[in-house]
Protein backbone atom coordinates (compact mmCIF):
# COMPACT_ATOMS: atom_id res chain seq x y z
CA UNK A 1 147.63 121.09 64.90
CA UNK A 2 148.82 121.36 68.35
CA UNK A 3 147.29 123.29 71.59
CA UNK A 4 150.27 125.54 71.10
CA UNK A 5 149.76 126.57 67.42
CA UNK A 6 145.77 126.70 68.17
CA UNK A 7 146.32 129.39 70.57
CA UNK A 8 148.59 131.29 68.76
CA UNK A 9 146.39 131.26 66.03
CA UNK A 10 143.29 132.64 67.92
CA UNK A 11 145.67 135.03 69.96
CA UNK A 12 146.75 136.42 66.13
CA UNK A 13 143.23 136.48 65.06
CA UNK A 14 142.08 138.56 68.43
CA UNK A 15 144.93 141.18 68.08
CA UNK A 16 144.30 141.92 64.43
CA UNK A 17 140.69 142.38 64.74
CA UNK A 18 141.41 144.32 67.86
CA UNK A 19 143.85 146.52 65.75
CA UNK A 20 141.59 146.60 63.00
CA UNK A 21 138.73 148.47 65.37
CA UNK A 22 141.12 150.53 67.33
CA UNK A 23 142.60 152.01 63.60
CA UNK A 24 138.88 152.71 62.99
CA UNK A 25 138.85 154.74 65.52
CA UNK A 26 139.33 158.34 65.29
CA UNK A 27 142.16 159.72 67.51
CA UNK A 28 142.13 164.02 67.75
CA UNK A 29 145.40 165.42 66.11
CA UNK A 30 147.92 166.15 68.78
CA UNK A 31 148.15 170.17 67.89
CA UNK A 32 144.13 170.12 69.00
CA UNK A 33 145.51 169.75 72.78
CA UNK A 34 144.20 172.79 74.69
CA UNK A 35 141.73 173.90 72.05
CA UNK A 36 138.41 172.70 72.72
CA UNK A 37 136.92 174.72 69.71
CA UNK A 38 138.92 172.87 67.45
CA UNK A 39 138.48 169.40 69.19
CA UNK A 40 135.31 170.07 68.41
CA UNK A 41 135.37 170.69 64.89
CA UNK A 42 137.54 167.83 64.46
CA UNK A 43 135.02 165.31 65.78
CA UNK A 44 132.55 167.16 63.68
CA UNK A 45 134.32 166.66 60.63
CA UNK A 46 134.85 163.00 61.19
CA UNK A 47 131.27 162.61 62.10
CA UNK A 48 130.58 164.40 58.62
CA UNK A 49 132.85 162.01 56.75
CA UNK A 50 131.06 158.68 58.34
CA UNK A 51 128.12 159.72 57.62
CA UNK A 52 128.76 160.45 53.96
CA UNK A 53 130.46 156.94 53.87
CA UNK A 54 127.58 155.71 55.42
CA UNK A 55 125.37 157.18 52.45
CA UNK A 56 127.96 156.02 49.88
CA UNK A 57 127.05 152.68 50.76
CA UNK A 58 123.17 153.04 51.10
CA UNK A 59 122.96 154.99 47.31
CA UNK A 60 125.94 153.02 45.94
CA UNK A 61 123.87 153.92 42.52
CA UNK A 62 123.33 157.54 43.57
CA UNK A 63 127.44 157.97 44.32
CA UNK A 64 128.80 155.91 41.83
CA UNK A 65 126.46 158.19 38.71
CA UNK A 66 126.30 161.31 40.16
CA UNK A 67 129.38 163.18 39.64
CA UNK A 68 131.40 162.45 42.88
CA UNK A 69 129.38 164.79 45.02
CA UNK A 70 130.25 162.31 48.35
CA UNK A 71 133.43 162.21 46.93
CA UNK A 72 134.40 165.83 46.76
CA UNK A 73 132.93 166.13 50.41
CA UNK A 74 135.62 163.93 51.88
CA UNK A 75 137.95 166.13 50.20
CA UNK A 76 136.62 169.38 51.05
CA UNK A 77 136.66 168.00 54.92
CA UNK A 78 139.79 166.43 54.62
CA UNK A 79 140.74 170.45 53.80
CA UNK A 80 138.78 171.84 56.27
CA UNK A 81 140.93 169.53 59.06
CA UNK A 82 144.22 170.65 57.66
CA UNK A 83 143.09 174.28 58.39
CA UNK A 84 142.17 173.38 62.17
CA UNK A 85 145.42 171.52 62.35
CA UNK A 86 147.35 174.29 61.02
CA UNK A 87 145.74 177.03 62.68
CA UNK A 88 145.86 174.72 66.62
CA UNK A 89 149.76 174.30 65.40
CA UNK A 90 150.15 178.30 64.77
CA UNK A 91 148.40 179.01 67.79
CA UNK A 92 150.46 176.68 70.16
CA UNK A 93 153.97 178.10 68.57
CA UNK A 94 152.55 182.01 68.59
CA UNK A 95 150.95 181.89 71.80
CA UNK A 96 153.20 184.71 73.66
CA UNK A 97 152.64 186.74 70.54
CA UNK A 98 149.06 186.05 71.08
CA UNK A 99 149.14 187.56 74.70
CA UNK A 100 150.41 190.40 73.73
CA UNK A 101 147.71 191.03 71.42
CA UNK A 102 144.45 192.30 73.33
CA UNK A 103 141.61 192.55 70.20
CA UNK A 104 139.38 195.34 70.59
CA UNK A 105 135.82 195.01 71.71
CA UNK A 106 132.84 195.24 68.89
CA UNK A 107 135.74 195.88 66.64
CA UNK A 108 133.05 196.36 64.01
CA UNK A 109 133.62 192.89 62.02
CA UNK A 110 130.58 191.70 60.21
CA UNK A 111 129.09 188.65 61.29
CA UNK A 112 129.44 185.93 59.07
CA UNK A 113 125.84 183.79 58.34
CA UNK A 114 125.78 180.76 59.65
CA UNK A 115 125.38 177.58 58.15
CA UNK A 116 121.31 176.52 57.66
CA UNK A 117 120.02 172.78 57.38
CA UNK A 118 118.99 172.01 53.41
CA UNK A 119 115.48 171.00 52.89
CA UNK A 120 116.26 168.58 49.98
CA UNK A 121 117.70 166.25 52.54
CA UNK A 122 114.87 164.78 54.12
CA UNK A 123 114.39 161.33 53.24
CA UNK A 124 117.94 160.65 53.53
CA UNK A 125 119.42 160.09 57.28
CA UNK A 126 122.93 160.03 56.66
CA UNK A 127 123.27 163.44 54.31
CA UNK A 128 120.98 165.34 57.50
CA UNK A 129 123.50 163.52 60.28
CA UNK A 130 126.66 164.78 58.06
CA UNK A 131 125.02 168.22 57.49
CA UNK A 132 124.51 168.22 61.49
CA UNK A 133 128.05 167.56 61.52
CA UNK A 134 129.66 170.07 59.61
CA UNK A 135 127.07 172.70 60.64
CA UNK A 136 128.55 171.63 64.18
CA UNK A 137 132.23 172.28 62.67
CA UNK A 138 131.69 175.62 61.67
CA UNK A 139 130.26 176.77 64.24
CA UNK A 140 133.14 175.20 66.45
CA UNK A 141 135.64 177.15 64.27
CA UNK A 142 133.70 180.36 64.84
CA UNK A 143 133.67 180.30 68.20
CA UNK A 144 137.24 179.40 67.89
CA UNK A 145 138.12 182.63 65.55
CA UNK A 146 135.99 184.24 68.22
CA UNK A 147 138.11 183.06 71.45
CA UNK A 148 141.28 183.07 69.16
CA UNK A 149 141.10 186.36 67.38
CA UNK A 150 144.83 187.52 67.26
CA UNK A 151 145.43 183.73 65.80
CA UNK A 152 142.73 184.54 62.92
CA UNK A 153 144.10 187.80 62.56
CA UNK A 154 147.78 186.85 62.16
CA UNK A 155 148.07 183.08 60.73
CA UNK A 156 147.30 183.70 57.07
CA UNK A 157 143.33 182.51 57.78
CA UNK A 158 143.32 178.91 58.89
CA UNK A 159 139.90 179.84 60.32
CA UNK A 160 138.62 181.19 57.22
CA UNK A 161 139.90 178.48 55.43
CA UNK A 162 138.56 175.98 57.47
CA UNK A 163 134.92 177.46 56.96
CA UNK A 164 135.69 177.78 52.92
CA UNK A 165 136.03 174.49 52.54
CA UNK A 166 133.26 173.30 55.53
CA UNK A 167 131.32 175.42 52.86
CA UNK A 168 132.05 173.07 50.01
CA UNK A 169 131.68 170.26 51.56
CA UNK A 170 128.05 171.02 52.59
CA UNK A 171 127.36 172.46 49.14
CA UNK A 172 128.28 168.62 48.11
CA UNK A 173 125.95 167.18 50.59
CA UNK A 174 122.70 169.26 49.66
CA UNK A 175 123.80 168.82 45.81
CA UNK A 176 124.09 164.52 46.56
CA UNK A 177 120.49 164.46 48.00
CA UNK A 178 119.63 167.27 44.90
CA UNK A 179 121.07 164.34 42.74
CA UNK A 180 119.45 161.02 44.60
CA UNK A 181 116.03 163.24 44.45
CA UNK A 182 115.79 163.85 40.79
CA UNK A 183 117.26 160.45 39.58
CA UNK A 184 115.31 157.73 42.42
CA UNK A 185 113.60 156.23 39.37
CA UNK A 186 117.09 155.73 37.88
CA UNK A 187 118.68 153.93 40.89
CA UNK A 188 115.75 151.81 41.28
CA UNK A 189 116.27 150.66 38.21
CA UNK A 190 119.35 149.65 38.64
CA UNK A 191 119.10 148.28 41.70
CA UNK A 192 116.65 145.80 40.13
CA UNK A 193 119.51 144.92 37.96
């Protein structure tokens, strides 16, 4: 093999692993521009989803019995960021209708609960560090509804939406460590295996 065809291979090898970590990555939706709530729930979210991953593959036994549970969480994220996309997209084409709109103060909305840590998940580092992380999220797209109100009020609920699925997604956290908690004699077993 030539000098020529030896550096070309090691100059192919450095820009595909260089694209390789640069795809993995995460880069903030465009619409998020401007809207530091929602930049902020987007980086929450993704935190949530590499953490989960990141449990996936320390309970491979615990995922791969236990009825999808990490699996539905991606999902339910993968919701949640479509709502913060959608809603950053209505509120960047509305925003003069926004202006216009001046919400009134205290105007007796009940605050919703937030979001509390589940005490089934000690033990397991990855489910608390994705809990964190979407406990982080919705409470980035409250303050958000909060800053934002005539968008909440008038885009058909992104915000809402958002939380509802936040929601599921940590309902599917505390019910994975629920599952890896009542079946650790199980997975040892097969780990042995």
């Amino acid at each position: 093999m030539s000098k020529l065809s030896t550096v070309g291979v090691v100059a192919s090898a450095l820009c595909l692993s260089f694209g390789l970590a640069a795809a993995d990555e995460h880069k903030p939706h465009g619409a998020l521009k401007g809207h530091p709530n929602f930049l902020k729930a987007e980086q929450a979210l993704a935190g949530a989803r590499k953490a989960i991953t990141k449990s996936q593959e320390a309970n491979e036994c615990v995922f791969g019995a236990e009825g999808g549970h990490g699996q539905k969480a991606k999902e339910a994220i993968e919701a949640a960021e479509t709502q913060v996309w959608e809603a950053a997209e209505w509120a960047n084409t509305h925003e003069k209708e926004c202006v216009a709109i001046k919400p009134a103060k205290g105007s007796g909305k009940k605050a919703e609960p937030s979001l509390k840590g589940h005490p089934n998940l000690k033990g397991h580092p990855n489910l608390v560090a994705a809990e964190k992380d979407l406990i982080s999220a919705w409470d980035a797209v409250t303050r958000s509804q909060e800053a934002n109100e005539c968008v909440f009020g008038l885009e058909g609920g992104h915000g809402q939406k958002a939380k509802e699925a936040i929601d599921v997604a940590f309902k599917q956290v505390a019910e994975s460590a629920e599952w890896i908690n009542s079946h650790a004699d199980e997975c040892k077993a097969a780990k042995r295996k």
